[in-house]
Structure formats: C-alpha cells, structure tokens
C-alpha atoms as a PDB file:
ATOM      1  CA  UNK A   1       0.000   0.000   0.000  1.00  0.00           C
ATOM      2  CA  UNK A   2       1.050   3.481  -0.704  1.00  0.00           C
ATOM      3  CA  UNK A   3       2.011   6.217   1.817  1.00  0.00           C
ATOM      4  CA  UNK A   4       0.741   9.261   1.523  1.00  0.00           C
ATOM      5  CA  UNK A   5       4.308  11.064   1.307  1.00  0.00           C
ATOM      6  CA  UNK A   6       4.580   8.473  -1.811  1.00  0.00           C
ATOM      7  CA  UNK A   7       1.794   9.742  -3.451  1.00  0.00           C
ATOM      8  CA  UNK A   8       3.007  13.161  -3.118  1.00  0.00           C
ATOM      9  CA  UNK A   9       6.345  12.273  -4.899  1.00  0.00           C
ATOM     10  CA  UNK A  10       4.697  10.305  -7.527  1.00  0.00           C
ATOM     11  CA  UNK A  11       2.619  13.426  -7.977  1.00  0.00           C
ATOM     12  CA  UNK A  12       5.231  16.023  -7.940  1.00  0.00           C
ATOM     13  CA  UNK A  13       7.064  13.989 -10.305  1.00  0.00           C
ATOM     14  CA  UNK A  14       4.054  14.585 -12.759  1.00  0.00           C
ATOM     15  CA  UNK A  15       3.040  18.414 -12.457  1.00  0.00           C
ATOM     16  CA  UNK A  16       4.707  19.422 -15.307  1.00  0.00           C
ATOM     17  CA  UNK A  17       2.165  17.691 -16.881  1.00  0.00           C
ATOM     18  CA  UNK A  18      -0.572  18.799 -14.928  1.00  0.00           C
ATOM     19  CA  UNK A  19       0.425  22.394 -15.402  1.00  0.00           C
ATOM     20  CA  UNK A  20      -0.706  22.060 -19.165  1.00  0.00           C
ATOM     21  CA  UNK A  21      -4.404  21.321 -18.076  1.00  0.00           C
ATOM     22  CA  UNK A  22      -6.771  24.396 -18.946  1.00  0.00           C
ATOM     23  CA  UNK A  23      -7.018  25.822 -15.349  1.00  0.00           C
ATOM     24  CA  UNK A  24     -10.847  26.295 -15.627  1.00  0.00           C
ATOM     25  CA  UNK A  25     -10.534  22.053 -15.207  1.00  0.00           C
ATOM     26  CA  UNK A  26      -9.894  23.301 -11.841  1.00  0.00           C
ATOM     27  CA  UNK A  27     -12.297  24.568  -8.866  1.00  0.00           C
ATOM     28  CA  UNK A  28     -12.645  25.619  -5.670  1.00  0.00           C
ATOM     29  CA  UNK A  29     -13.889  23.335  -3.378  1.00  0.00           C
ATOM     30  CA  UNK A  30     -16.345  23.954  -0.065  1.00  0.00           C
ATOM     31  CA  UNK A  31     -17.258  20.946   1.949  1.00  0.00           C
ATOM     32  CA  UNK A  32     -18.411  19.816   5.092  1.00  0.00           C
ATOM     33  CA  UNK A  33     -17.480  16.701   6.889  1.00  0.00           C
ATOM     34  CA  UNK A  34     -18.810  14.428   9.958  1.00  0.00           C
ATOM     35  CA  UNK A  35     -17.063  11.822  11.821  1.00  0.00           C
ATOM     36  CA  UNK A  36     -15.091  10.062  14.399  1.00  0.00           C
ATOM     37  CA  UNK A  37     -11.748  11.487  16.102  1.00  0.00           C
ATOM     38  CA  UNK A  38      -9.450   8.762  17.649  1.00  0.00           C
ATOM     39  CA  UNK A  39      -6.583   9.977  20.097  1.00  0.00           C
ATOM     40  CA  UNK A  40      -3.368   7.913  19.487  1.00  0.00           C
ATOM     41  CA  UNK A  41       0.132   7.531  21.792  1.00  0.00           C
ATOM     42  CA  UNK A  42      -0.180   9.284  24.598  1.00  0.00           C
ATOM     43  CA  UNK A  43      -3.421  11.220  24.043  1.00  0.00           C
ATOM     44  CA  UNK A  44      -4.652   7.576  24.074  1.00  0.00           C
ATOM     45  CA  UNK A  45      -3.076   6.356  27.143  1.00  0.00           C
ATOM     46  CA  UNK A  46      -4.368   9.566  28.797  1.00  0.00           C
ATOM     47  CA  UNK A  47      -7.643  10.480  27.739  1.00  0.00           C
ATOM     48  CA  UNK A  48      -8.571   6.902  25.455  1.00  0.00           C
ATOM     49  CA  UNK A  49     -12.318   8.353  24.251  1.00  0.00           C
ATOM     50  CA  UNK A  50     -13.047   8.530  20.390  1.00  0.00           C
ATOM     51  CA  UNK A  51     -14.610  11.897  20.184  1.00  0.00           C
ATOM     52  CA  UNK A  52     -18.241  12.458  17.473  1.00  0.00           C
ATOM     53  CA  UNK A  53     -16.395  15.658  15.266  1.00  0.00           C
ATOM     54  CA  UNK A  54     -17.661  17.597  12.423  1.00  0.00           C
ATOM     55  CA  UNK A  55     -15.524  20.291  10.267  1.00  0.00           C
ATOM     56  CA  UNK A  56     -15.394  22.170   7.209  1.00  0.00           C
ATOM     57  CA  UNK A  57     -12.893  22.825   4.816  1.00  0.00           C
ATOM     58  CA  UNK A  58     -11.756  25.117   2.171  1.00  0.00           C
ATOM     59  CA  UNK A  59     -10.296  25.294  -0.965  1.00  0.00           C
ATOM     60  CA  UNK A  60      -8.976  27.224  -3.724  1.00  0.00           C
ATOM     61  CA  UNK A  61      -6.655  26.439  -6.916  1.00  0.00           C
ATOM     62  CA  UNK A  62      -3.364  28.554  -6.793  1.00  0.00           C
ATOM     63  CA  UNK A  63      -3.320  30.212 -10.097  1.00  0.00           C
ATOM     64  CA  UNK A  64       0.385  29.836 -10.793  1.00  0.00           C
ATOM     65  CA  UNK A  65      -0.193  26.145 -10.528  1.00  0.00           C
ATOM     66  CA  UNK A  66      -3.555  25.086 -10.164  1.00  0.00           C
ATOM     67  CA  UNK A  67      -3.090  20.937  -9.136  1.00  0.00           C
ATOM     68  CA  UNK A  68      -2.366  22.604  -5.856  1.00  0.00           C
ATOM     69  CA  UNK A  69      -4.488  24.525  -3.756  1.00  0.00           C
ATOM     70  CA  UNK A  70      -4.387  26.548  -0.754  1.00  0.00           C
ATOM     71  CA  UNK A  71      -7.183  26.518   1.997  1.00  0.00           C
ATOM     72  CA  UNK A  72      -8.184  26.161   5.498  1.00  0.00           C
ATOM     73  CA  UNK A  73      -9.629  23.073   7.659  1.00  0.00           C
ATOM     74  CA  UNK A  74     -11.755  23.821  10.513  1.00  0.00           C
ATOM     75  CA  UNK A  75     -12.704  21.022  13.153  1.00  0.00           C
ATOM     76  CA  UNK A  76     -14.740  20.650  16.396  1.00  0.00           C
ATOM     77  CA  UNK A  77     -14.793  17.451  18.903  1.00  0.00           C
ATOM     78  CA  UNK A  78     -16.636  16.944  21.523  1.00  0.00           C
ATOM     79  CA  UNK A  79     -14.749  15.284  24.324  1.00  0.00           C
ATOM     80  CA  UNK A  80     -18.227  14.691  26.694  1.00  0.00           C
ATOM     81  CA  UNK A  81     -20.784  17.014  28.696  1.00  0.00           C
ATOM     82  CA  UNK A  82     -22.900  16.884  31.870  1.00  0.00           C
ATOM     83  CA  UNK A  83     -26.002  18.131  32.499  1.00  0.00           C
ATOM     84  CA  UNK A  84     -28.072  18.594  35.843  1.00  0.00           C
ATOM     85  CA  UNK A  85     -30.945  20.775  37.170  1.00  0.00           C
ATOM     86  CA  UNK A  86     -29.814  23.371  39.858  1.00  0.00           C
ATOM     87  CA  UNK A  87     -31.504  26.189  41.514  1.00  0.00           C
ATOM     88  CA  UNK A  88     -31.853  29.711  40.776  1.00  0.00           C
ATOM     89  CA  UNK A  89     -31.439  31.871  43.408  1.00  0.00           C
ATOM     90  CA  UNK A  90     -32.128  35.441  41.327  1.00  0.00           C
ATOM     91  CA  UNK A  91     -35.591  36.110  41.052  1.00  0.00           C
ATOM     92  CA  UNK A  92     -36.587  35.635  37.381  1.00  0.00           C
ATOM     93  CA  UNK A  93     -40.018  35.645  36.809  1.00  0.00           C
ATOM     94  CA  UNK A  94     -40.432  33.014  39.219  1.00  0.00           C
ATOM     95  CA  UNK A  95     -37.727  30.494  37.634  1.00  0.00           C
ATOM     96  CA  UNK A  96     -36.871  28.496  40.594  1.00  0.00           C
ATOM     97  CA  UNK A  97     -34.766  26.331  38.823  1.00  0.00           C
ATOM     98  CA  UNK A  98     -32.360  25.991  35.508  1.00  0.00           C
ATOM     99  CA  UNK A  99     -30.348  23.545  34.078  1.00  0.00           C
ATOM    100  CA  UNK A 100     -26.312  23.707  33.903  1.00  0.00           C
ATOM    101  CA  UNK A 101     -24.617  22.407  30.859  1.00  0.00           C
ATOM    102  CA  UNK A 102     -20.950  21.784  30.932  1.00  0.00           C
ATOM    103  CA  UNK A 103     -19.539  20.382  27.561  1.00  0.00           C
ATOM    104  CA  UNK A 104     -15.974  19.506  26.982  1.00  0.00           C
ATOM    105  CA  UNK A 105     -14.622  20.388  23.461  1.00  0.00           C
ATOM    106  CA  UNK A 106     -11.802  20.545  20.477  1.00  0.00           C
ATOM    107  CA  UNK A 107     -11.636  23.224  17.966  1.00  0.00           C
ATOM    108  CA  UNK A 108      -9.026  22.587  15.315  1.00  0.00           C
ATOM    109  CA  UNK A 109      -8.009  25.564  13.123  1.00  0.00           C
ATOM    110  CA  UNK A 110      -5.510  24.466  10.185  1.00  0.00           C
ATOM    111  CA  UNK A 111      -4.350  26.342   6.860  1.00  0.00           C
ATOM    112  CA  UNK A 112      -3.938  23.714   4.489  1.00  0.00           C
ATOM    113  CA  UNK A 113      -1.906  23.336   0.635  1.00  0.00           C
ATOM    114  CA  UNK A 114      -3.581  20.703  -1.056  1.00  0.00           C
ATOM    115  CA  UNK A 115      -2.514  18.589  -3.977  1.00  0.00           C
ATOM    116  CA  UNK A 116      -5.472  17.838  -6.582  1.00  0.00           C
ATOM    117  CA  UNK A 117      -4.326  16.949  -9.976  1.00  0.00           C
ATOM    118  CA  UNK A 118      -6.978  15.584 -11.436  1.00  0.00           C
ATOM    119  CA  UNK A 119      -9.700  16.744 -12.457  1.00  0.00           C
ATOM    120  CA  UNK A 120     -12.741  13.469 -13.626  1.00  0.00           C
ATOM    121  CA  UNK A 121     -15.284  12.897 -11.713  1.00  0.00           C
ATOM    122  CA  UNK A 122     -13.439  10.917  -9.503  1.00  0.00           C
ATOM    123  CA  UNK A 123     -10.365  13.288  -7.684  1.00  0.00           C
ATOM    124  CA  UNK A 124      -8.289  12.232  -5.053  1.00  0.00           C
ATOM    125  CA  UNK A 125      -6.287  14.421  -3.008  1.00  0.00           C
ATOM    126  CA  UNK A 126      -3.103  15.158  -0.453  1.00  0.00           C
ATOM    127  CA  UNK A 127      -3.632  17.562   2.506  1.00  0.00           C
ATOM    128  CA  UNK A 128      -0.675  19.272   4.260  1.00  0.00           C
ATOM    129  CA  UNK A 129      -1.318  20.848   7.396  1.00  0.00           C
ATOM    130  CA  UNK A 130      -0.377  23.170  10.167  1.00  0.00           C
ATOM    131  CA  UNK A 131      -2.030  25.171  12.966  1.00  0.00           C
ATOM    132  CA  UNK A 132      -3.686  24.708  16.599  1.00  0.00           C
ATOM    133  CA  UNK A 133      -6.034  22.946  18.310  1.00  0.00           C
ATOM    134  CA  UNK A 134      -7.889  24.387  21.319  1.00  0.00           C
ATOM    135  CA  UNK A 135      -9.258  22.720  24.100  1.00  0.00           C
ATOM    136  CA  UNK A 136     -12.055  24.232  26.089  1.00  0.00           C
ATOM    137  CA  UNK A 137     -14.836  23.436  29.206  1.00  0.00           C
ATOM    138  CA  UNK A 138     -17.302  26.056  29.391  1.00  0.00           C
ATOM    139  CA  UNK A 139     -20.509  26.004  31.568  1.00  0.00           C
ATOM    140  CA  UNK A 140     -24.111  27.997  30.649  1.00  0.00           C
ATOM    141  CA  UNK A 141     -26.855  28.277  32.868  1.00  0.00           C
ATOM    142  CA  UNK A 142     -30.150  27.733  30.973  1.00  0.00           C
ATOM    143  CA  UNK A 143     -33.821  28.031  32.173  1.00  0.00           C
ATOM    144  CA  UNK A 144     -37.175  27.148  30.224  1.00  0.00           C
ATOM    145  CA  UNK A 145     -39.222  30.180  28.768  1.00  0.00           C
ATOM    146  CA  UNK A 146     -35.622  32.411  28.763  1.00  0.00           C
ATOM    147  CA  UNK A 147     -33.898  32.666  25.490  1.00  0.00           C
ATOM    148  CA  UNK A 148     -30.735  33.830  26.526  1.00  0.00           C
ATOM    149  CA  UNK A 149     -28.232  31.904  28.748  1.00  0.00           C
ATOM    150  CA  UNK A 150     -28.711  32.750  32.555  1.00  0.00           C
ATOM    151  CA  UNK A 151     -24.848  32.719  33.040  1.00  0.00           C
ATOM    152  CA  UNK A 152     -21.870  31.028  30.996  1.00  0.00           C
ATOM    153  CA  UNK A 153     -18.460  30.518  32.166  1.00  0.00           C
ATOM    154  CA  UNK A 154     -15.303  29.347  30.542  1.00  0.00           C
ATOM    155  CA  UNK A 155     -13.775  26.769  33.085  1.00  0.00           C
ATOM    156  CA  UNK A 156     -10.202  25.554  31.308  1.00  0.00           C
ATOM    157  CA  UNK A 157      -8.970  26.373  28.009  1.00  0.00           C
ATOM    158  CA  UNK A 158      -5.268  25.671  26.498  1.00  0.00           C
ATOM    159  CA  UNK A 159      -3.486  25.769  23.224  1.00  0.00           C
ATOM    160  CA  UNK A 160      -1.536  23.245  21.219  1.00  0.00           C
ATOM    161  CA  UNK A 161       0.627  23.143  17.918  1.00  0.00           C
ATOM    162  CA  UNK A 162      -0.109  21.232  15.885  1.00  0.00           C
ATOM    163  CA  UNK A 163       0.536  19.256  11.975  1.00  0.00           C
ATOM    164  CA  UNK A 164      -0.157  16.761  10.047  1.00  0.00           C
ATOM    165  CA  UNK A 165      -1.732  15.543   6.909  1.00  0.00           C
ATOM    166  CA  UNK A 166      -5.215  14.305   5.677  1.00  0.00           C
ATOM    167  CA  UNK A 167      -5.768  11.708   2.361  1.00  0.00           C
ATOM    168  CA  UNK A 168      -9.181  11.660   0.637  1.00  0.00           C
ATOM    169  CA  UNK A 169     -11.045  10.913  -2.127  1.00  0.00           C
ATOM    170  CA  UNK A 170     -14.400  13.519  -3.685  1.00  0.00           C
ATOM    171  CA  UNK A 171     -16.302  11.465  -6.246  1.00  0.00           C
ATOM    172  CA  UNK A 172     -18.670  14.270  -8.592  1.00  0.00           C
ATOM    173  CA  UNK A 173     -22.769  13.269  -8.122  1.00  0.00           C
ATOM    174  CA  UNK A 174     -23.843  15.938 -10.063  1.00  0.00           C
ATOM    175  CA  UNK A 175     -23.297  19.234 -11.567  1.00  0.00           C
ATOM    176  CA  UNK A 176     -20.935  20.791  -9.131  1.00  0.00           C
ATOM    177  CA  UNK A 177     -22.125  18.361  -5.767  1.00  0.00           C
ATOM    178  CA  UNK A 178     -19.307  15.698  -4.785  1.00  0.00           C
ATOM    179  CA  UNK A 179     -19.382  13.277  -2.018  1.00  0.00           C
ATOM    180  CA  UNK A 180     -16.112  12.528  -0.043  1.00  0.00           C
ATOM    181  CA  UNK A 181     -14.024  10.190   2.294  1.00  0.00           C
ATOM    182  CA  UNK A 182     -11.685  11.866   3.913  1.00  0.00           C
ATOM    183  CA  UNK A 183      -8.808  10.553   6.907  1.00  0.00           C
ATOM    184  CA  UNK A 184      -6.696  13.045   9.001  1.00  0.00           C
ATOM    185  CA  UNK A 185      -3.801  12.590  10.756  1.00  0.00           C
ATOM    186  CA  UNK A 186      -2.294  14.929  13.346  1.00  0.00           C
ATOM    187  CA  UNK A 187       0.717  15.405  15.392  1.00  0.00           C
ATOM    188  CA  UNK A 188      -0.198  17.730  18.185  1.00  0.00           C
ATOM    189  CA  UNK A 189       1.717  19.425  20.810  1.00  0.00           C
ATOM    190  CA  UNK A 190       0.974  19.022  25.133  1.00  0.00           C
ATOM    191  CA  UNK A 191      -2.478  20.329  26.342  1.00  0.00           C
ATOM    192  CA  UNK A 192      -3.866  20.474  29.245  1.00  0.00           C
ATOM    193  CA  UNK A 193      -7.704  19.788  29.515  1.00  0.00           C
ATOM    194  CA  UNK A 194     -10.777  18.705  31.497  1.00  0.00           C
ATOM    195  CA  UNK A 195     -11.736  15.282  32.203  1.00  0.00           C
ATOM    196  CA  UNK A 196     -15.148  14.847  31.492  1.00  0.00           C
ATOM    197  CA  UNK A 197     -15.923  12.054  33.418  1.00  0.00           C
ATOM    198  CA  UNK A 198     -14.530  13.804  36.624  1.00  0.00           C
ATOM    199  CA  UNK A 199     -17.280  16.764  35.978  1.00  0.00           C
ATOM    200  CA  UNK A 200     -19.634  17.303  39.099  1.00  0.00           C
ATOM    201  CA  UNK A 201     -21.987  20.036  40.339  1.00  0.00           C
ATOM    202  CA  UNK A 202     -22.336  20.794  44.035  1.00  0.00           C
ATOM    203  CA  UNK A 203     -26.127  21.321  45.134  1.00  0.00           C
ATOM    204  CA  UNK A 204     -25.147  25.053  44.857  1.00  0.00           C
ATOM    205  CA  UNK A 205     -24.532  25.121  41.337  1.00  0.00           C
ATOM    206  CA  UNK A 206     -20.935  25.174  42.049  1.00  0.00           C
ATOM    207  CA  UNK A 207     -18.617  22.939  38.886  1.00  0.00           C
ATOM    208  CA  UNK A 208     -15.640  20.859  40.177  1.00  0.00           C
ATOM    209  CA  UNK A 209     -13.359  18.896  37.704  1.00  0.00           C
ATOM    210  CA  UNK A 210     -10.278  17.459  37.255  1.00  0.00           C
ATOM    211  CA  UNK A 211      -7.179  18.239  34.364  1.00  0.00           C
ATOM    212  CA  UNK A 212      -5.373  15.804  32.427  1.00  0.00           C
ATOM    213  CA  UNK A 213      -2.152  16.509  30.486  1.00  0.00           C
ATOM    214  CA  UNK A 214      -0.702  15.026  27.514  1.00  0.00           C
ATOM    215  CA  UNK A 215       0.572  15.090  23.919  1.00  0.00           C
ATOM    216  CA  UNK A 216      -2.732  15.664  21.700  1.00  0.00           C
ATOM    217  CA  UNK A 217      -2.481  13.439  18.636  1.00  0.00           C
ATOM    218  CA  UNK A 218      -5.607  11.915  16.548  1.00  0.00           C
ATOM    219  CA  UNK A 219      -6.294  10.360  13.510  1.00  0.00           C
ATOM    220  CA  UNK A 220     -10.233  11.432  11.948  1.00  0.00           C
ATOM    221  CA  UNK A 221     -12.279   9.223   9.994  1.00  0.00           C
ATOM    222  CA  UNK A 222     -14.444  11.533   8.008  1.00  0.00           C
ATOM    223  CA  UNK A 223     -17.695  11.659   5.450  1.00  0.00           C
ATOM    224  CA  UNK A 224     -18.850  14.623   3.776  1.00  0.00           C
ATOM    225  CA  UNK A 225     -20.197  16.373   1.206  1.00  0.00           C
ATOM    226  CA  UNK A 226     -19.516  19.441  -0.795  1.00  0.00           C
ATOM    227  CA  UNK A 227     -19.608  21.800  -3.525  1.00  0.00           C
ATOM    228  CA  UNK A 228     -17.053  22.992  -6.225  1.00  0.00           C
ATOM    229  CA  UNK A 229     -17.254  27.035  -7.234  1.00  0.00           C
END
C-alpha cells in the first residue's frame, strides 16, 4: 500500500504535466465533513475516548499552478458534557430552577496546501497541514421560557501546535455536488484539559473537575459532502 508522502512524490514527479491542463478544469472546493476522532500515543493512554467531530474545509486552486491549492480546515470534537438541574437563586419571573450544561470540546483551526491533480469525476487528493487545536470546558446556565443563557463561564482552556496531513477521495454526483471520504492525521503538541468524566456540580450550582495533560495526537475518519465554485 502506498504512503501518503509516496503519493506526493509520484505526484510532484508529474506536475509538469498537470500544469498544461486548462485551469478552468480546476475549482474551488467547499465541503463539510462528519465523523469520528481517535486519540493515538499518549493522548490515548491519557484520555482513550473517540470523540463524534464535524468540520469544514476550504479550498482554492493557486493560479500559478492550479493541481495545488491553498485553503483552510476547521474542526470541532466533543470530548463529553454533563447536564443537571440546579436552583436559581435570582428572582426571574419566578424560575426556581435551571439547568447547567458543561460540555468539553476541540476546535481545530488548520491552513492547508492541497494537492489535486486531477480533475474526472473521480479526484483524489493530499492535505498538508499546520495550525492549533484548542481545548475548552465552558458552563451555561439555561432556564425554560428564557432565550438567553442565565450565566456562561469558561472553566479551562489551552493551546496546542499542531501538523499533520489528511488523504481523501471527492467522487462528482452531479453538476458541481461531490461526495467525499476523507482521513486526518495529526501530530499535536501538550495540552492540558478537562476530564469529562470527573465533571460534578455541588447542590449550589458550584462545577468541580479534574485536568489531564498530555501530547494531543488523533487520527479522523471523516464523510462529507460538498460543492465545487
């Protein structure tokens, strides 16, 4: 079986080539994508929860040389919740009680050059990648018959580097609308973040948790559909 990195050298190898195709054979691409998110190595060891994850990504043929494109990937995981009534003490129209949501998650941000050189209804593709992933526990404070959130507080949030790559496959189902398999791979720096399954609310409303540090890494397994502009 072929590595990814081999495909990209095989591929290189060929843009000459590529670079006589008429560039309007080439599009943008806008897609969205749903999924599961598997830590690896330590992140495993550590944490050892697939994650449900959704994300978007962009892109756009480089005009120079359009069998590569530049972009952007967005992600979000969702590492768990909790959810129990407590009680209001501020008078609001006679709420007497609300319900306190705390919800663990991962927000991946990731510019990305992409290598796309063909151009039949069938295209695979290369990702390369580099950015951050945030991790962040945040609590609201909801009540029936109030639309806006009683209170919300951000409980941990931290930062990590972090690169990789992604391999996929968009298969055209008409006119501009493409289906897609798509797996990401990422190398991620040390976090620290919430454990979700040491969560708990005192009978005062009050949150209580625990942190876990590790290494962040994750491979994606990821469906989608899109469009090409």
């Amino acid at each position: 079986m072929r590595t990814p990195l081999l495909v990209v050298l095989q591929s290189i190898m060929l843009l000459p080539a590529f670079s006589q195709t008429s560039t309007r054979d080439f599009q943008g691409t806008l897609g969205g994508t749903i999924g599961a998110s598997a830590p690896t190595g330590e992140f495993d060891r550590t944490f050892g929860k697939d994650m449900f994850m959704f994300g978007a990504q962009l892109g756009f043929p480089l005009k120079r040389l359009p069998v590569l494109q530049g972009g952007f990937a967005f992600g979000y995981s969702v590492m768990g919740s909790n959810k129990v009534t407590v009680p209001i003490t501020t008078e609001y129209l006679g709420v007497t009680d609300g319900t306190l949501t705390t919800r663990s998650k991962v927000f991946s941000y990731h510019p990305l050059l992409r290598l796309s050189p063909l151009t039949g209804r069938v295209r695979p593709y290369v990702d390369g990648m580099a950015g951050l992933r945030q991790f962040s526990t945040t609590s609201k404070v909801t009540a029936d018959g109030m639309e806006e959130n009683l209170s919300k507080e951000r409980n941990e949030t931290d930062l990590a580097f972090s690169s990789g790559w992604a391999a996929g496959v968009q298969v055209t189902v008409g006119g501009t609308a493409y289906i897609e398999l798509r797996v990401e791979r990422f190398d991620s720096g040390e976090a620290t973040y919430v454990d979700p399954s040491s969560i708990t609310v005192s009978d005062q409303g009050t949150v209580g948790f625990s942190t876990l540090t590790s290494n962040t890494d994750v491979t994606n397994i990821l469906l989608g559909v899109g469009f090409r502009f």
